[in-house]
N, C-alpha and C. Protein backbone atom coordinates (compact mmCIF):
# COMPACT_ATOMS: atom_id res chain seq x y z
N UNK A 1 -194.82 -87.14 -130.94
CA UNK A 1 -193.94 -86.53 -129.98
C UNK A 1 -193.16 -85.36 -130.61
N UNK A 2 -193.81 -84.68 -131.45
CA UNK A 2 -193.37 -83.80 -132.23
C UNK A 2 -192.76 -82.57 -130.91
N UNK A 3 -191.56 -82.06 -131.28
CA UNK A 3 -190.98 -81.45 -130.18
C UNK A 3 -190.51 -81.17 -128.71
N UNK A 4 -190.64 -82.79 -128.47
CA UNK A 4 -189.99 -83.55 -126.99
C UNK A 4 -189.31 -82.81 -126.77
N UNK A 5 -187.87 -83.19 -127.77
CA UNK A 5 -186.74 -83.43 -127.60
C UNK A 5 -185.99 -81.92 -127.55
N UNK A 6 -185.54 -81.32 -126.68
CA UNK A 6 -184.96 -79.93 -126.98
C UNK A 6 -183.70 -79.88 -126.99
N UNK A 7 -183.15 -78.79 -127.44
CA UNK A 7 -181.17 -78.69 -127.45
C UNK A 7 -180.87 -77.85 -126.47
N UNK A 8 -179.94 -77.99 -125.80
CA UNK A 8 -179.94 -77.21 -124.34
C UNK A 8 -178.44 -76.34 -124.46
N UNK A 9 -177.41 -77.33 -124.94
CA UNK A 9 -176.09 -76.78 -124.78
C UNK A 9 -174.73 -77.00 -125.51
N UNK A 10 -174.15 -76.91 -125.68
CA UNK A 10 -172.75 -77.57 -126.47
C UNK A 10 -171.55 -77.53 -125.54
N UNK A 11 -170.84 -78.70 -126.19
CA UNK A 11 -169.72 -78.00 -125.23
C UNK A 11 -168.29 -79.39 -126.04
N UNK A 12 -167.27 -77.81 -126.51
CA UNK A 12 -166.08 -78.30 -127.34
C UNK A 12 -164.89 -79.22 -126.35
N UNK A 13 -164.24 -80.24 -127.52
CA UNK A 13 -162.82 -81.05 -126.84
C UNK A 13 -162.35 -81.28 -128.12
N UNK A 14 -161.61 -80.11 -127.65
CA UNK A 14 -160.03 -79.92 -128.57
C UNK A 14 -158.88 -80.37 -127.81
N UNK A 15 -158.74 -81.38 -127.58
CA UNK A 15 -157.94 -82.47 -127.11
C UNK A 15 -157.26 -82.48 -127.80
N UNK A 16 -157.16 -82.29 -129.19
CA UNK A 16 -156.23 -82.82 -130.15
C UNK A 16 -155.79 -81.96 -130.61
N UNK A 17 -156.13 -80.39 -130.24
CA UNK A 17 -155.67 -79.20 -130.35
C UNK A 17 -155.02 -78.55 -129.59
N UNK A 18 -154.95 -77.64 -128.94
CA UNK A 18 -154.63 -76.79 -128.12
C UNK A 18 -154.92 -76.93 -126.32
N UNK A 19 -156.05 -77.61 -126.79
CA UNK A 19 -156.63 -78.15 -125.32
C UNK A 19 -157.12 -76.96 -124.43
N UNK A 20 -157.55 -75.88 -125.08
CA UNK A 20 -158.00 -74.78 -124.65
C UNK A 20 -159.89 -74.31 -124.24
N UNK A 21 -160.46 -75.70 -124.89
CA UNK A 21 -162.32 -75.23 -125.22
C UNK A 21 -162.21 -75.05 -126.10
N UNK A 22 -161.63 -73.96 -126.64
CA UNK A 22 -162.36 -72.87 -128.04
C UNK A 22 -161.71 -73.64 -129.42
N UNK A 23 -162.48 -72.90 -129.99
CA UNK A 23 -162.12 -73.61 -131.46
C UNK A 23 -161.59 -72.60 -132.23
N UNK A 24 -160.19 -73.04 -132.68
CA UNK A 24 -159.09 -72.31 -133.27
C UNK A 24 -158.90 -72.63 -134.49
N UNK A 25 -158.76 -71.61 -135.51
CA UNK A 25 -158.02 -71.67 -136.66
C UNK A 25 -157.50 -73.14 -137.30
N UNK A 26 -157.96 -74.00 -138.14
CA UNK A 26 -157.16 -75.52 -138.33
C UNK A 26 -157.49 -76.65 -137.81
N UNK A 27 -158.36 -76.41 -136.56
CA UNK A 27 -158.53 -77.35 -135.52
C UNK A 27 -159.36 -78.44 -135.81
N UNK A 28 -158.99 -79.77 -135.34
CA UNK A 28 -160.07 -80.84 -135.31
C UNK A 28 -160.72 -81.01 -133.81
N UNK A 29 -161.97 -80.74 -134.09
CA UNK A 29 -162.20 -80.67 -132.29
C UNK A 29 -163.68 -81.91 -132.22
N UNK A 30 -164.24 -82.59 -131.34
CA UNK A 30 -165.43 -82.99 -131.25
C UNK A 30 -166.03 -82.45 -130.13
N UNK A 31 -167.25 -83.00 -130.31
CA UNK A 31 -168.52 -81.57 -129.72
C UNK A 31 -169.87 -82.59 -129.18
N UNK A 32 -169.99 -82.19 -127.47
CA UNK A 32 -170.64 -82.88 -126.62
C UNK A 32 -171.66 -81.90 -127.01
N UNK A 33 -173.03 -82.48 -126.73
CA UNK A 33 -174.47 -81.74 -126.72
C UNK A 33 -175.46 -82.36 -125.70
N UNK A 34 -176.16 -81.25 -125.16
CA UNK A 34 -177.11 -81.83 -123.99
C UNK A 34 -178.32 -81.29 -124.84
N UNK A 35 -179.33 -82.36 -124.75
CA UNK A 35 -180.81 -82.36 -124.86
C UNK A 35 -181.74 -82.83 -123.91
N UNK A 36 -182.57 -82.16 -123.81
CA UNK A 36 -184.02 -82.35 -122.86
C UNK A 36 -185.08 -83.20 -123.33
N UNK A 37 -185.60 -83.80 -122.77
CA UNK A 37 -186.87 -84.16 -123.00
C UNK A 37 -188.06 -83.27 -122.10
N UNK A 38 -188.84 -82.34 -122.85
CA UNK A 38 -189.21 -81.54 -122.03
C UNK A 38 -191.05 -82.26 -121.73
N UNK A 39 -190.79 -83.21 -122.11
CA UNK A 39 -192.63 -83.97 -122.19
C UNK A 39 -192.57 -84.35 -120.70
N UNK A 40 -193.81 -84.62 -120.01
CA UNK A 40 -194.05 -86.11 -118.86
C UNK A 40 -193.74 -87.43 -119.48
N UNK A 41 -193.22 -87.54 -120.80
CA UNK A 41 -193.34 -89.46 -121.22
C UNK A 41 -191.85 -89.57 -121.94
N UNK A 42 -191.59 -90.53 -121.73
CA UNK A 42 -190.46 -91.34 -122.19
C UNK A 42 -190.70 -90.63 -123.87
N UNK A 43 -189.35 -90.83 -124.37
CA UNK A 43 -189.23 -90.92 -125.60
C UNK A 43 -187.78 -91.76 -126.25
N UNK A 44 -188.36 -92.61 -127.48
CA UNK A 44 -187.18 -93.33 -128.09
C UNK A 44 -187.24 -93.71 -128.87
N UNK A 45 -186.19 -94.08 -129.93
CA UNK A 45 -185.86 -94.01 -130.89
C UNK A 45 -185.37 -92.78 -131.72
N UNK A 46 -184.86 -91.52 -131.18
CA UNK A 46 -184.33 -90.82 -131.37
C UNK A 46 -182.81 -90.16 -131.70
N UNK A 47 -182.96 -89.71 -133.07
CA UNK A 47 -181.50 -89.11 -133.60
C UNK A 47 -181.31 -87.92 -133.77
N UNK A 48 -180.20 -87.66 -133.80
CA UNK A 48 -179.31 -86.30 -133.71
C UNK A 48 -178.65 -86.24 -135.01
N UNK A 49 -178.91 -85.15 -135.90
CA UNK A 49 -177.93 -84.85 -136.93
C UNK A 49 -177.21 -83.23 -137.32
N UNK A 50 -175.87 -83.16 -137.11
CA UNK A 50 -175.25 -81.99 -137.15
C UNK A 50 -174.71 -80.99 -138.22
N UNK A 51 -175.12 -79.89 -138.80
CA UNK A 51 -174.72 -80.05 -140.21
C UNK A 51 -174.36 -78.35 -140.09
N UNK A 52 -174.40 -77.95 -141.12
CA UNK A 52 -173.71 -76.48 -140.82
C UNK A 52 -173.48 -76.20 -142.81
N UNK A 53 -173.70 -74.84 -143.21
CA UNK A 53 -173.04 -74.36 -144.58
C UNK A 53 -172.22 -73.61 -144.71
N UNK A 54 -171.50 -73.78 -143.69
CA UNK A 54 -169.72 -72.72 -143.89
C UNK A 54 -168.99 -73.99 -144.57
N UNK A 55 -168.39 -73.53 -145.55
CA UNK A 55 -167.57 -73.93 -146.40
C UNK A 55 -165.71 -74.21 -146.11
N UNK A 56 -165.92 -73.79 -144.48
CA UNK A 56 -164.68 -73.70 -144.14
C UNK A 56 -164.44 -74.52 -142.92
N UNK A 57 -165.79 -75.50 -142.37
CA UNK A 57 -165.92 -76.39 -141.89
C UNK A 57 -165.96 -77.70 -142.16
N UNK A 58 -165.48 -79.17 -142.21
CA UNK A 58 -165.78 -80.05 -142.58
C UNK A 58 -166.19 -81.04 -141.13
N UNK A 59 -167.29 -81.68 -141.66
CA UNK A 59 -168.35 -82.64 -140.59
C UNK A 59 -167.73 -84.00 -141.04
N UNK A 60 -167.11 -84.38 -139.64
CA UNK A 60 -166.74 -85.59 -140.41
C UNK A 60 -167.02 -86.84 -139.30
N UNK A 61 -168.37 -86.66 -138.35
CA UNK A 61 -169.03 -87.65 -137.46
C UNK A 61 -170.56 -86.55 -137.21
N UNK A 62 -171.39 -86.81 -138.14
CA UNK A 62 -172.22 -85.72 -138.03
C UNK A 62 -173.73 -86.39 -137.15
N UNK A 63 -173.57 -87.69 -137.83
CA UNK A 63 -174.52 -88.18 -137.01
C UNK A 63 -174.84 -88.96 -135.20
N UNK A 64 -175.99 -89.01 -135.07
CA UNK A 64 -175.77 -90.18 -133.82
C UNK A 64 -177.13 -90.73 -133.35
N UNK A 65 -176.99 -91.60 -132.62
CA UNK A 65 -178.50 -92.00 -132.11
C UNK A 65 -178.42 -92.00 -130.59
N UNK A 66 -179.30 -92.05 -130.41
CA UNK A 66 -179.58 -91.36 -128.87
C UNK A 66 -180.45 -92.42 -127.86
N UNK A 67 -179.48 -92.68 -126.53
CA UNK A 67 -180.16 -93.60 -125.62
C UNK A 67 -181.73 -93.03 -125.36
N UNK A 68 -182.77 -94.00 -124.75
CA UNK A 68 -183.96 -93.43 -124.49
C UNK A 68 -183.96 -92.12 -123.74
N UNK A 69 -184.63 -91.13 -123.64
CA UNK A 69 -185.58 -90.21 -122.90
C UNK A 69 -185.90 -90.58 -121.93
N UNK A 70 -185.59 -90.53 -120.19
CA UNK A 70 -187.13 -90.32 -119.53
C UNK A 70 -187.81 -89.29 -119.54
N UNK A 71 -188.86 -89.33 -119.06
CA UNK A 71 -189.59 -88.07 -118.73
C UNK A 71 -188.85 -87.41 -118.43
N UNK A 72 -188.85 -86.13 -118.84
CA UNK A 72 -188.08 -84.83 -118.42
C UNK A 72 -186.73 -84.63 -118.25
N UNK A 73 -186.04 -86.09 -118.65
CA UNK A 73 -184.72 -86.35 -118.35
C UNK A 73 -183.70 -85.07 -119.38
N UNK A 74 -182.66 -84.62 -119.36
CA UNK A 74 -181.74 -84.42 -119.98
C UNK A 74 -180.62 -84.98 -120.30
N UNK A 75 -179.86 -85.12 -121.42
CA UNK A 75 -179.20 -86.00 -121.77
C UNK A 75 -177.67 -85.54 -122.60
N UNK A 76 -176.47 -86.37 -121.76
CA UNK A 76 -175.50 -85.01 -122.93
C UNK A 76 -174.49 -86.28 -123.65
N UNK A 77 -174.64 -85.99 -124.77
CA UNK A 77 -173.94 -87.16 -125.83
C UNK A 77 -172.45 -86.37 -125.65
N UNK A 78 -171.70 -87.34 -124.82
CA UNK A 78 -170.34 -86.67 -125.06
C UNK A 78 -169.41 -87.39 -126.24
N UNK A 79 -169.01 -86.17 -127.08
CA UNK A 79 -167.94 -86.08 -128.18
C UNK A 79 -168.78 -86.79 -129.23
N UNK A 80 -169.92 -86.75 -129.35
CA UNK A 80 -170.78 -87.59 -129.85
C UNK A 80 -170.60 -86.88 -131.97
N UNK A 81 -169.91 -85.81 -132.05
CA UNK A 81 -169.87 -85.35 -132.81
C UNK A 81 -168.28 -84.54 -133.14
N UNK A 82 -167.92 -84.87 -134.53
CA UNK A 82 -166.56 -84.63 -134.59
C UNK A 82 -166.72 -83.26 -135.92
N UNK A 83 -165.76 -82.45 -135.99
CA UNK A 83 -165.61 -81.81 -137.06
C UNK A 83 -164.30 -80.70 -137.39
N UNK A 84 -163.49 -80.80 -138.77
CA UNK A 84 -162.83 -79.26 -138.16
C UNK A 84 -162.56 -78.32 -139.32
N UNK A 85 -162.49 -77.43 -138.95
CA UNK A 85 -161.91 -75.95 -139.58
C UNK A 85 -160.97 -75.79 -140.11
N UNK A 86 -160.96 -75.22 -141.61
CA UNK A 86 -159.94 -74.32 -142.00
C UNK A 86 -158.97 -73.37 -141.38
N UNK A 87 -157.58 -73.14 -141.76
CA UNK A 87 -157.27 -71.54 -141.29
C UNK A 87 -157.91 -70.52 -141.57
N UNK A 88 -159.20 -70.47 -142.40
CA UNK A 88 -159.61 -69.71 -142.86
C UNK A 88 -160.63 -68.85 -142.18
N UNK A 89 -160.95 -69.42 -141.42
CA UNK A 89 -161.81 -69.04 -140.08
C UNK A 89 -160.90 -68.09 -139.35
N UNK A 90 -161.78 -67.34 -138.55
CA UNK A 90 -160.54 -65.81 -138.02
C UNK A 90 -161.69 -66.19 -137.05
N UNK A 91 -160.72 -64.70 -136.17
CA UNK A 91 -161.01 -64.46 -134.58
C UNK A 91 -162.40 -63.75 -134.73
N UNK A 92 -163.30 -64.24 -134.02
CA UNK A 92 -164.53 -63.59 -133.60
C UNK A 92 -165.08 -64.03 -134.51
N UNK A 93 -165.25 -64.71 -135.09
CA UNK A 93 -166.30 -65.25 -136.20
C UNK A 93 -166.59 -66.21 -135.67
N UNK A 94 -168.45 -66.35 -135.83
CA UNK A 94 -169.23 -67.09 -135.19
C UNK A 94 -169.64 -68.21 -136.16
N UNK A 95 -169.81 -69.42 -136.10
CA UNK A 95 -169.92 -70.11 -137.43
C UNK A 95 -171.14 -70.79 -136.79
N UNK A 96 -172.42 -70.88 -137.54
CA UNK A 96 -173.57 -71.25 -137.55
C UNK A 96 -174.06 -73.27 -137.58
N UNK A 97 -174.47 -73.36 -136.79
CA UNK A 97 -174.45 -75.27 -136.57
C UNK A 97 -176.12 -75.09 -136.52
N UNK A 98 -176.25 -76.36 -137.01
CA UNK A 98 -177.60 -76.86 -136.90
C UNK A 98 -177.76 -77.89 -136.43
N UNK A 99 -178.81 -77.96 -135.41
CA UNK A 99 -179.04 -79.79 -134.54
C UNK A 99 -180.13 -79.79 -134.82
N UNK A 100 -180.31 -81.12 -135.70
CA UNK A 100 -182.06 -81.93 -136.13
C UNK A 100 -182.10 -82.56 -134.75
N UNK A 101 -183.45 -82.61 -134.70
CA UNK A 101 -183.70 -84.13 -134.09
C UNK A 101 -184.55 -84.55 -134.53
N UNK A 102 -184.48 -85.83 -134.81
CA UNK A 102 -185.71 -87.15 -135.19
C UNK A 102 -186.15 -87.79 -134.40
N UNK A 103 -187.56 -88.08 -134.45
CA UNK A 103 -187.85 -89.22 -133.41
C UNK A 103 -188.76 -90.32 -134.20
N UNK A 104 -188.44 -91.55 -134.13
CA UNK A 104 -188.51 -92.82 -135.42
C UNK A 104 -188.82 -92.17 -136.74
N UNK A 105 -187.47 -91.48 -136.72
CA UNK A 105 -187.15 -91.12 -138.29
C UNK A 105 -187.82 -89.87 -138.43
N UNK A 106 -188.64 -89.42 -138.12
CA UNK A 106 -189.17 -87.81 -138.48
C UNK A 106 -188.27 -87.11 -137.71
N UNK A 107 -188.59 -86.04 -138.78
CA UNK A 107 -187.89 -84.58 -137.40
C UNK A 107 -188.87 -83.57 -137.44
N UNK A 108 -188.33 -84.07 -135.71
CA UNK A 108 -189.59 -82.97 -134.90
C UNK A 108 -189.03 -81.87 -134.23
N UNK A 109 -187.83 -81.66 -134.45
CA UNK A 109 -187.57 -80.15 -133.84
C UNK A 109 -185.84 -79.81 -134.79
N UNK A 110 -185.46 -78.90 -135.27
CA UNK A 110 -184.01 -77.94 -135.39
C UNK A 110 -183.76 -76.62 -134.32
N UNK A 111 -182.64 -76.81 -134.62
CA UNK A 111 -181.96 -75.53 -133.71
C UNK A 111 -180.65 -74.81 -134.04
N UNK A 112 -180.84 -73.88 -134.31
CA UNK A 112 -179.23 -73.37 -134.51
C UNK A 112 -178.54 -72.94 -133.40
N UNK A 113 -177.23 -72.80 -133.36
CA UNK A 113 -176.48 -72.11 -132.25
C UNK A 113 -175.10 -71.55 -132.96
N UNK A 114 -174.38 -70.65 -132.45
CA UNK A 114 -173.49 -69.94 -133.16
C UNK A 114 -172.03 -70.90 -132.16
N UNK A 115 -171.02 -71.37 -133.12
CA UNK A 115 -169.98 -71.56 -132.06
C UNK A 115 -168.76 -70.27 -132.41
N UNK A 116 -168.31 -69.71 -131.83
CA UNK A 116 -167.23 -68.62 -131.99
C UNK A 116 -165.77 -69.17 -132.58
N UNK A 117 -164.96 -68.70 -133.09
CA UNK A 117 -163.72 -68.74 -133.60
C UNK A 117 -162.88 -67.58 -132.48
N UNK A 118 -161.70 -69.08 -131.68
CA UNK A 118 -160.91 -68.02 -130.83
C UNK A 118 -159.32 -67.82 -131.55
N UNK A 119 -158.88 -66.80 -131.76
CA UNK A 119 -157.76 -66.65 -132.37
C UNK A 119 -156.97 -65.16 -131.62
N UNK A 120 -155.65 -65.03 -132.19
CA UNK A 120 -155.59 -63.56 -131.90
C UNK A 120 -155.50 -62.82 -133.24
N UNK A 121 -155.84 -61.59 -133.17
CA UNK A 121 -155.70 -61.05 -134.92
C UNK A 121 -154.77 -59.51 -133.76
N UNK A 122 -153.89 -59.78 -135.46
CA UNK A 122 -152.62 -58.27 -134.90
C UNK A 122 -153.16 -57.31 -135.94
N UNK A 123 -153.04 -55.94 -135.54
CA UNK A 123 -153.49 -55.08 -136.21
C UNK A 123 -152.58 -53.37 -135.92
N UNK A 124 -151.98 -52.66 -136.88
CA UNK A 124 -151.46 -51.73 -136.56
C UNK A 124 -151.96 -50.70 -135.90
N UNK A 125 -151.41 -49.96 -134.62
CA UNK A 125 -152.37 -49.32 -134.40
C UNK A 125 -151.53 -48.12 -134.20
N UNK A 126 -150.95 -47.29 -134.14
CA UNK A 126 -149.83 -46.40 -134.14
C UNK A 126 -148.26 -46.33 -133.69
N UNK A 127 -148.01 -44.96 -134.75
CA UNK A 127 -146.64 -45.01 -134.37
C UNK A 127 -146.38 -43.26 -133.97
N UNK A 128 -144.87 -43.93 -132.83
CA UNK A 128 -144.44 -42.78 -132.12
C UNK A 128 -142.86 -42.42 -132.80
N UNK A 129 -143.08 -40.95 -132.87
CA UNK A 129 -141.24 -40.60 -133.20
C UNK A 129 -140.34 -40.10 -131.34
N UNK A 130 -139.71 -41.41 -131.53
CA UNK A 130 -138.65 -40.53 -130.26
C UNK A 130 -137.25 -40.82 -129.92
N UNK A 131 -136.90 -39.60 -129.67
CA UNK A 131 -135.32 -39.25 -129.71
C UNK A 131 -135.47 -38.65 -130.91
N UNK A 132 -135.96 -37.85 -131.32
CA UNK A 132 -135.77 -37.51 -132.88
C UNK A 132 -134.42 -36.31 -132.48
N UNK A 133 -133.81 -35.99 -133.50
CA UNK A 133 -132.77 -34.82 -133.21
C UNK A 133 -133.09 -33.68 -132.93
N UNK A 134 -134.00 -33.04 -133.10
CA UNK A 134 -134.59 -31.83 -132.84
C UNK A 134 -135.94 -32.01 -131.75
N UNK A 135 -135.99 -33.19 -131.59
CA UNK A 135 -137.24 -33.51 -130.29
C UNK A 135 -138.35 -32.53 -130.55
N UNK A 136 -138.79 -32.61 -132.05
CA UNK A 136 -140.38 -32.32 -131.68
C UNK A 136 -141.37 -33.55 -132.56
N UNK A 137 -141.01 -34.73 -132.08
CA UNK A 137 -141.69 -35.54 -132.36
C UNK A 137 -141.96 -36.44 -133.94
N UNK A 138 -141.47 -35.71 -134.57
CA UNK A 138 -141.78 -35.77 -136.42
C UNK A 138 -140.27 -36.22 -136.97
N UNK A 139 -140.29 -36.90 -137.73
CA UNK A 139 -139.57 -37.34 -138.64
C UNK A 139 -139.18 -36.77 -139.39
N UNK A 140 -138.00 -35.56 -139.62
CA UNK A 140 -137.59 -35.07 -140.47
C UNK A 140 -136.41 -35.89 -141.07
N UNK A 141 -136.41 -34.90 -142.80
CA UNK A 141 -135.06 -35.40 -143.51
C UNK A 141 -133.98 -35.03 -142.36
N UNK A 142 -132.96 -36.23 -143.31
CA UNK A 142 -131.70 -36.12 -142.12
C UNK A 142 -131.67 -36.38 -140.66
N UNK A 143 -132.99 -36.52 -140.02
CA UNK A 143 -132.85 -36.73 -138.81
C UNK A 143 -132.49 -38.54 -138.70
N UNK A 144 -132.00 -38.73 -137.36
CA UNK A 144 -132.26 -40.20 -136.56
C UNK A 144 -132.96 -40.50 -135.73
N UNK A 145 -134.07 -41.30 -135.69
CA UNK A 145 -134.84 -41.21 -134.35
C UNK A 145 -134.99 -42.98 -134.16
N UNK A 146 -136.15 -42.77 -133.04
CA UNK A 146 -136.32 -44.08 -132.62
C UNK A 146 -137.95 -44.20 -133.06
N UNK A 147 -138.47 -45.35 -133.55
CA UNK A 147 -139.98 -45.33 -133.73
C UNK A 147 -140.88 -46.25 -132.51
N UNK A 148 -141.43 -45.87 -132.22
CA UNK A 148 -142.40 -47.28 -131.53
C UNK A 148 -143.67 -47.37 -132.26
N UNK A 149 -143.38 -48.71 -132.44
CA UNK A 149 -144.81 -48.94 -132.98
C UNK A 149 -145.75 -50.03 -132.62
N UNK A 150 -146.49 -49.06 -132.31
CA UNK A 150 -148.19 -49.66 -131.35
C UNK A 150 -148.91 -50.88 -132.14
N UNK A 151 -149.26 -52.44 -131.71
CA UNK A 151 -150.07 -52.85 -132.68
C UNK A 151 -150.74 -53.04 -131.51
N UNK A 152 -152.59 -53.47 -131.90
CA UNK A 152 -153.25 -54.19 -131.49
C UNK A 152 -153.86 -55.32 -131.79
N UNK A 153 -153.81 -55.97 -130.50
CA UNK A 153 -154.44 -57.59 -130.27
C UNK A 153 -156.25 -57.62 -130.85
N UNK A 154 -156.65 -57.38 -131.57
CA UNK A 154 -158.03 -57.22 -132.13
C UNK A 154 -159.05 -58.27 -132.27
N UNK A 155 -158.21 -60.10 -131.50
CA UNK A 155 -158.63 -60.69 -131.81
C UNK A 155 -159.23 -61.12 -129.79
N UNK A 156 -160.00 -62.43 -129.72
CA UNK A 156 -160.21 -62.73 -128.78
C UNK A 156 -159.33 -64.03 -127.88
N UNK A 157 -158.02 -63.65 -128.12
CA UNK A 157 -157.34 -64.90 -127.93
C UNK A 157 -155.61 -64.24 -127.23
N UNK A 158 -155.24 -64.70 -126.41
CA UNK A 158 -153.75 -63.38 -126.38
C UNK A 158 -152.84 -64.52 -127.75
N UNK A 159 -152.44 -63.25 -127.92
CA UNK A 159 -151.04 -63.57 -129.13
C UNK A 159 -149.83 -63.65 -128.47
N UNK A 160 -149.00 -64.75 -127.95
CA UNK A 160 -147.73 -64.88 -127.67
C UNK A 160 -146.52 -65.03 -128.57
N UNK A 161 -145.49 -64.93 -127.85
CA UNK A 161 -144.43 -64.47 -128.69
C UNK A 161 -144.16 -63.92 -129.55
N UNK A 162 -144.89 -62.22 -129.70
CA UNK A 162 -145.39 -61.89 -131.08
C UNK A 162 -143.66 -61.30 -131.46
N UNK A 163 -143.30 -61.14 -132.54
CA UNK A 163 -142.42 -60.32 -133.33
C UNK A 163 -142.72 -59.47 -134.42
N UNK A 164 -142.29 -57.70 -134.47
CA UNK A 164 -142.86 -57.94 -135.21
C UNK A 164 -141.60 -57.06 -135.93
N UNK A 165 -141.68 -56.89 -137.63
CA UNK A 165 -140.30 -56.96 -138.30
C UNK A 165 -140.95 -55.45 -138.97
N UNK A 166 -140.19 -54.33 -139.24
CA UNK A 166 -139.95 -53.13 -139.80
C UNK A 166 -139.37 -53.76 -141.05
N UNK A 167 -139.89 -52.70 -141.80
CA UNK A 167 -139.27 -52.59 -143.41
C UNK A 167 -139.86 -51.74 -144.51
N UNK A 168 -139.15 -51.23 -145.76
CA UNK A 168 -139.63 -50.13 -145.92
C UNK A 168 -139.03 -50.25 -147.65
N UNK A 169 -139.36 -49.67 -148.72
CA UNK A 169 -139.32 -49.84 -150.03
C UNK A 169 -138.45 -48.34 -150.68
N UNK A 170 -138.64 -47.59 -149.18
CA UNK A 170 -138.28 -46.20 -149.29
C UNK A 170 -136.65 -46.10 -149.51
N UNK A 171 -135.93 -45.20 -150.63
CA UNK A 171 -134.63 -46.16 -150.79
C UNK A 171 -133.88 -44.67 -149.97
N UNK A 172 -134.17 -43.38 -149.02
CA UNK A 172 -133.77 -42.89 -148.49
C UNK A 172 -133.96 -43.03 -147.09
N UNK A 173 -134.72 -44.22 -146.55
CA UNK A 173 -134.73 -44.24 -145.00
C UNK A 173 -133.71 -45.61 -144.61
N UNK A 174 -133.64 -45.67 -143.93
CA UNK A 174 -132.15 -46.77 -143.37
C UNK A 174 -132.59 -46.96 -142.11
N UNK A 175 -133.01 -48.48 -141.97
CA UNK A 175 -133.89 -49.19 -140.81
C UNK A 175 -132.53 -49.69 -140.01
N UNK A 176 -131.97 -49.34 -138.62
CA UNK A 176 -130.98 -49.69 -137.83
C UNK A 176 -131.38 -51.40 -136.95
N UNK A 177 -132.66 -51.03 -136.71
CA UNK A 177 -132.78 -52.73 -136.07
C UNK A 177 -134.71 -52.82 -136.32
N UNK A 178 -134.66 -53.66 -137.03
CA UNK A 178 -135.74 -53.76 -137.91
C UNK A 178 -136.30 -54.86 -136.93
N UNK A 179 -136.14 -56.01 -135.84
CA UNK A 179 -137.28 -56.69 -135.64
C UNK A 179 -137.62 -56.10 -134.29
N UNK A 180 -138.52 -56.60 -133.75
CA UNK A 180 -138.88 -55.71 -132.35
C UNK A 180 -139.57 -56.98 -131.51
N UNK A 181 -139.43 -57.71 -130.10
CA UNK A 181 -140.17 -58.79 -129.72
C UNK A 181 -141.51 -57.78 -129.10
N UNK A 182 -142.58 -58.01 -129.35
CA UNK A 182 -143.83 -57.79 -128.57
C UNK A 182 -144.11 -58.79 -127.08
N UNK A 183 -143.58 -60.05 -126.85
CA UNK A 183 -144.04 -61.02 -126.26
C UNK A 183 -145.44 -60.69 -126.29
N UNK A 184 -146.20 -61.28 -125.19
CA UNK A 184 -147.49 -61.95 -124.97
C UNK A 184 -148.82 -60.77 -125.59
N UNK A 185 -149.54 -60.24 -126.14
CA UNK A 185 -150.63 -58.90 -126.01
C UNK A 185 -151.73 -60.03 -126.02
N UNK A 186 -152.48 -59.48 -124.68
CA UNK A 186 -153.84 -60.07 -124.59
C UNK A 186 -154.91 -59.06 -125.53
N UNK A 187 -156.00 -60.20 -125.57
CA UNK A 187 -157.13 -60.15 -126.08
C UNK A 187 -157.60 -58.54 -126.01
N UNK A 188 -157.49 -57.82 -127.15
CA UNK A 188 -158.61 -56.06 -126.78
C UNK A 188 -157.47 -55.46 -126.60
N UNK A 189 -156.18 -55.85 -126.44
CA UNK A 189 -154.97 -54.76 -125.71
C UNK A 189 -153.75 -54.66 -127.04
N UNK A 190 -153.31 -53.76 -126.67
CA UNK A 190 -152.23 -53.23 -127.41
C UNK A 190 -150.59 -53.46 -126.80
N UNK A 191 -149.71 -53.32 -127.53
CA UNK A 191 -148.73 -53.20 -127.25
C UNK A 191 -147.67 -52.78 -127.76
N UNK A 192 -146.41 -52.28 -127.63
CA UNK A 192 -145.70 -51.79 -128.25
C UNK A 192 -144.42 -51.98 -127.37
């Protein structure tokens, strides 16, 4: 029955996380999977094993065994598989999984699938001079102005309550109110 058994889908419960689907930064999440039996005949005695070589993942329910096959049946092992992540994992990074399947102990089919990392990542993205004293935009000596400064949301996740804090090593500039609230910047967007 070499290649019955097919992998169809995944699907995350971060219950114990965020409770969002996605898999975040730190998270312990477990992970439902649907498989096919794509033959006309029953199949059984069949296992599932989950494994992955990111170093920033740990598998810590990797295995399982699997009720019979009918013909053509599909089948979805819920939470049947546990594992979680480092902070080290960032936004948009896809981390690579592998599903064996065995059937009485051989394996007759693998599959990879990519699961994504949802986070937000902040990133500077410009700055404005205004009110300057002479109002043409630039920062001169002696002047006072006001700065805005643009960051962007670069990650796939919105960033709430962002703050973000000015400061400077420069021992002739003199920062008047150094933190700034951003609140919420969604996913791709900027704010200032």
């Amino acid at each position: 029955q070499l290649g019955a058994i097919k992998y169809e889908a995944y699907e995350l419960n971060d219950a114990t996380g965020n409770g969002n689907h996605h898999l975040n930064p730190g998270e312990s999440v477990m992970m439902s999977v649907s498989l096919q039996n794509i033959t006309d005949a029953p199949v059984a005695n069949v296992s599932v094993a989950l494994t992955t070589e990111n170093v920033n993942v740990t598998i810590v329910d990797g295995e399982v065994e699997c009720p019979n096959f009918a013909a053509n049946e599909t089948v979805t092992l819920t939470d049947a598989f546990a594992f979680s992540v480092t902070d080290a994992v960032t936004a948009n990074e896809k981390i690579k999984f592998t599903i064996s399947i065995y059937v009485d102990g051989e394996q007759t089919g693998s599959f990879n699938f990519n699961v994504p990392v949802y986070d937000y990542l902040m990133q500077y993205g410009a700055t404005a001079v205004l009110n300057d004293d002479n109002a043409n935009g630039l920062l001169n000596p002696g002047e006072t102005a006001d700065l805005r400064i643009f960051v962007d949301n670069a990650g796939n996740e919105l960033a709430q309550t962002m703050v973000g804090t000015l400061s400077t090593d420069y021992e002739f500039v003199t920062i008047h109110e150094a933190e700034k609230p951003y609140g919420t910047i969604g996913a791709d967007l900027m704010g200032y």
